[in-house]
Protein backbone atom coordinates (compact mmCIF):
# COMPACT_ATOMS: atom_id res chain seq x y z
CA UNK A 1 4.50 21.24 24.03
CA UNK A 2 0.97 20.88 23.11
CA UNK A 3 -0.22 20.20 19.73
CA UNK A 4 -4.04 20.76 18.83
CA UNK A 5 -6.00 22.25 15.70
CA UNK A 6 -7.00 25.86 16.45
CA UNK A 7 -10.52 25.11 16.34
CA UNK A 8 -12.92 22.01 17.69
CA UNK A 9 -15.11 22.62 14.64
CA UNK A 10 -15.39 23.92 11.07
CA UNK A 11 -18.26 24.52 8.62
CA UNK A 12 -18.04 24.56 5.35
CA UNK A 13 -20.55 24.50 2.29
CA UNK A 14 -20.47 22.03 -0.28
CA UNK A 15 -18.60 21.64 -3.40
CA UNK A 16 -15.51 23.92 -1.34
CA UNK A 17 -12.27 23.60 1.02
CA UNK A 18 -12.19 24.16 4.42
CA UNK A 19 -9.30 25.25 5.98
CA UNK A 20 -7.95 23.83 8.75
CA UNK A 21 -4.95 24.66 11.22
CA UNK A 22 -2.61 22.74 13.30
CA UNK A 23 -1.05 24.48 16.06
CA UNK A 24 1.61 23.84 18.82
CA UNK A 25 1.74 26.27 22.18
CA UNK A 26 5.55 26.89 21.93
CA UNK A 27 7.47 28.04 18.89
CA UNK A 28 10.72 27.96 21.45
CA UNK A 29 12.00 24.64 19.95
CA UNK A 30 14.45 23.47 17.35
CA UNK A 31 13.70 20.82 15.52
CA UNK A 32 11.16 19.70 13.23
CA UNK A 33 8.24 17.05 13.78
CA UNK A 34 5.41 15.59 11.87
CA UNK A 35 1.76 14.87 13.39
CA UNK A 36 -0.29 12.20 11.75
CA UNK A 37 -3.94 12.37 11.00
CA UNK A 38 -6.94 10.50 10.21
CA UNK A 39 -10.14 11.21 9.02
CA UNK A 40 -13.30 9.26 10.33
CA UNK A 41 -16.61 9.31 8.77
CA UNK A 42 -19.67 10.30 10.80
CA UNK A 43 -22.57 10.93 7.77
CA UNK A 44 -20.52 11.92 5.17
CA UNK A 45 -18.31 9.52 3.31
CA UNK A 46 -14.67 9.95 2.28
CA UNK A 47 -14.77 9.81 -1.70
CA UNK A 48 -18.40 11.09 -1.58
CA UNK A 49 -18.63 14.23 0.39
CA UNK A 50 -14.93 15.11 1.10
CA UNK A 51 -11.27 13.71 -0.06
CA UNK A 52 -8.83 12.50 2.73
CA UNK A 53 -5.35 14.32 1.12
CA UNK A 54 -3.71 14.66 4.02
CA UNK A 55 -2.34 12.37 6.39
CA UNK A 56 1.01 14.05 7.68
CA UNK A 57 2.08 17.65 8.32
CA UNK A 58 5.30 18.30 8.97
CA UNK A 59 6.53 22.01 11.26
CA UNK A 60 9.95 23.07 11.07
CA UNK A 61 11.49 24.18 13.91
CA UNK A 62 10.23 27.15 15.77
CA UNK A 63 6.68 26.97 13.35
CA UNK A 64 3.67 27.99 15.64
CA UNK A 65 1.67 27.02 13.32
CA UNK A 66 0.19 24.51 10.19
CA UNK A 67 -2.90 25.11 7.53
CA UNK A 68 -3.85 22.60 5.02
CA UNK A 69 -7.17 22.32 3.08
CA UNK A 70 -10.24 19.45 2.90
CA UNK A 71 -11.73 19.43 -0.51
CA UNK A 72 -15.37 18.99 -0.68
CA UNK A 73 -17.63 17.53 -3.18
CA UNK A 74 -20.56 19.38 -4.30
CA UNK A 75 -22.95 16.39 -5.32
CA UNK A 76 -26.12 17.88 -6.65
CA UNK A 77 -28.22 15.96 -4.12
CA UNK A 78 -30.26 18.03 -1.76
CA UNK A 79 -29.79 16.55 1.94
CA UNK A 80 -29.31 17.80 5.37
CA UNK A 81 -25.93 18.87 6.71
CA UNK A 82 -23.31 16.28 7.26
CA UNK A 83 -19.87 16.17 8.81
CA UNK A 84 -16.73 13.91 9.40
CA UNK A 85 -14.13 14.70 12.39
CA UNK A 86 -10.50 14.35 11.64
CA UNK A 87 -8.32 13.32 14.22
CA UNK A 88 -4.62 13.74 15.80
CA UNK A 89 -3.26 10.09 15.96
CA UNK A 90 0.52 10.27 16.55
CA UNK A 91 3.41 12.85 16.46
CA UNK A 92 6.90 12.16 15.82
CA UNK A 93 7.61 14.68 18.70
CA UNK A 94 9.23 12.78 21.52
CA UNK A 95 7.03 13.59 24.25
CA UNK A 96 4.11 15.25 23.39
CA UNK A 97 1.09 16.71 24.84
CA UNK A 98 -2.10 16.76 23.29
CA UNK A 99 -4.83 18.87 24.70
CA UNK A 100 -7.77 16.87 24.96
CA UNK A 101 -10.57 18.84 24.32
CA UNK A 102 -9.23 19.61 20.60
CA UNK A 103 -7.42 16.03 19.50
CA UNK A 104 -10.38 16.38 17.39
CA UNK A 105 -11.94 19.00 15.20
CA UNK A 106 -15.73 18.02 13.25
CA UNK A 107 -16.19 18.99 10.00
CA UNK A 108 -19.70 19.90 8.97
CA UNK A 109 -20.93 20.08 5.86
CA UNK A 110 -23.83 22.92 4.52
CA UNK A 111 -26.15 21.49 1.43
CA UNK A 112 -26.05 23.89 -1.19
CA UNK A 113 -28.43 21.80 -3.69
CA UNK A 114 -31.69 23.60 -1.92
CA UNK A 115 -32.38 21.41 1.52
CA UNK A 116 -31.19 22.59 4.99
């Protein structure tokens, strides 16, 4: 079983939530697991530019799939784009698979104070 976010990169604008999904390639199993998640700054800042709020998501059996949302912080600065990449650290599945190529997933933030 593979578990991977559905997409190796978002964008989002300033000041709103991105929406981001977890995903597994079989939803032919029965019983429940939790992947763990971390955030790492590249130039924007947790507490500055976006809020860490999730660390865990849990799927119930036979769930294909899990969303949960990154708030952003609209600053009033005008800069140039940013982004942070959040990252797959653990599972609580026995044997899992990660797909390499989408362990992680960049954010990027679009300036909406005037400077691109």
């Amino acid at each position: 079983m593979d578990v991977f976010f559905e997409a190796a990169s978002y964008n989002v604008t300033e000041g709103d939530n991105v929406s981001v999904s977890l995903a597994v390639t079989s939803n032919n199993y029965n019983f429940s697991f939790t992947v763990f998640l971390s955030y790492e700054d590249n130039t924007a800042s947790n507490g500055v530019d976006y809020l860490s709020k999730v660390v865990s998501l849990n799927f119930s059996a036979n769930q294909s799939k899990v969303m949960f949302e990154v708030p952003t912080i609209d600053d009033n600065i005008a800069e140039l784009p940013e982004s942070f990449t959040l990252v797959i650290v653990n599972t609580t599945i026995p044997t899992p698979v990660m797909r390499k190529d989408t362990v992680n997933a960049s954010v990027h933030l679009i300036d909406n104070d005037g400077r691109q």
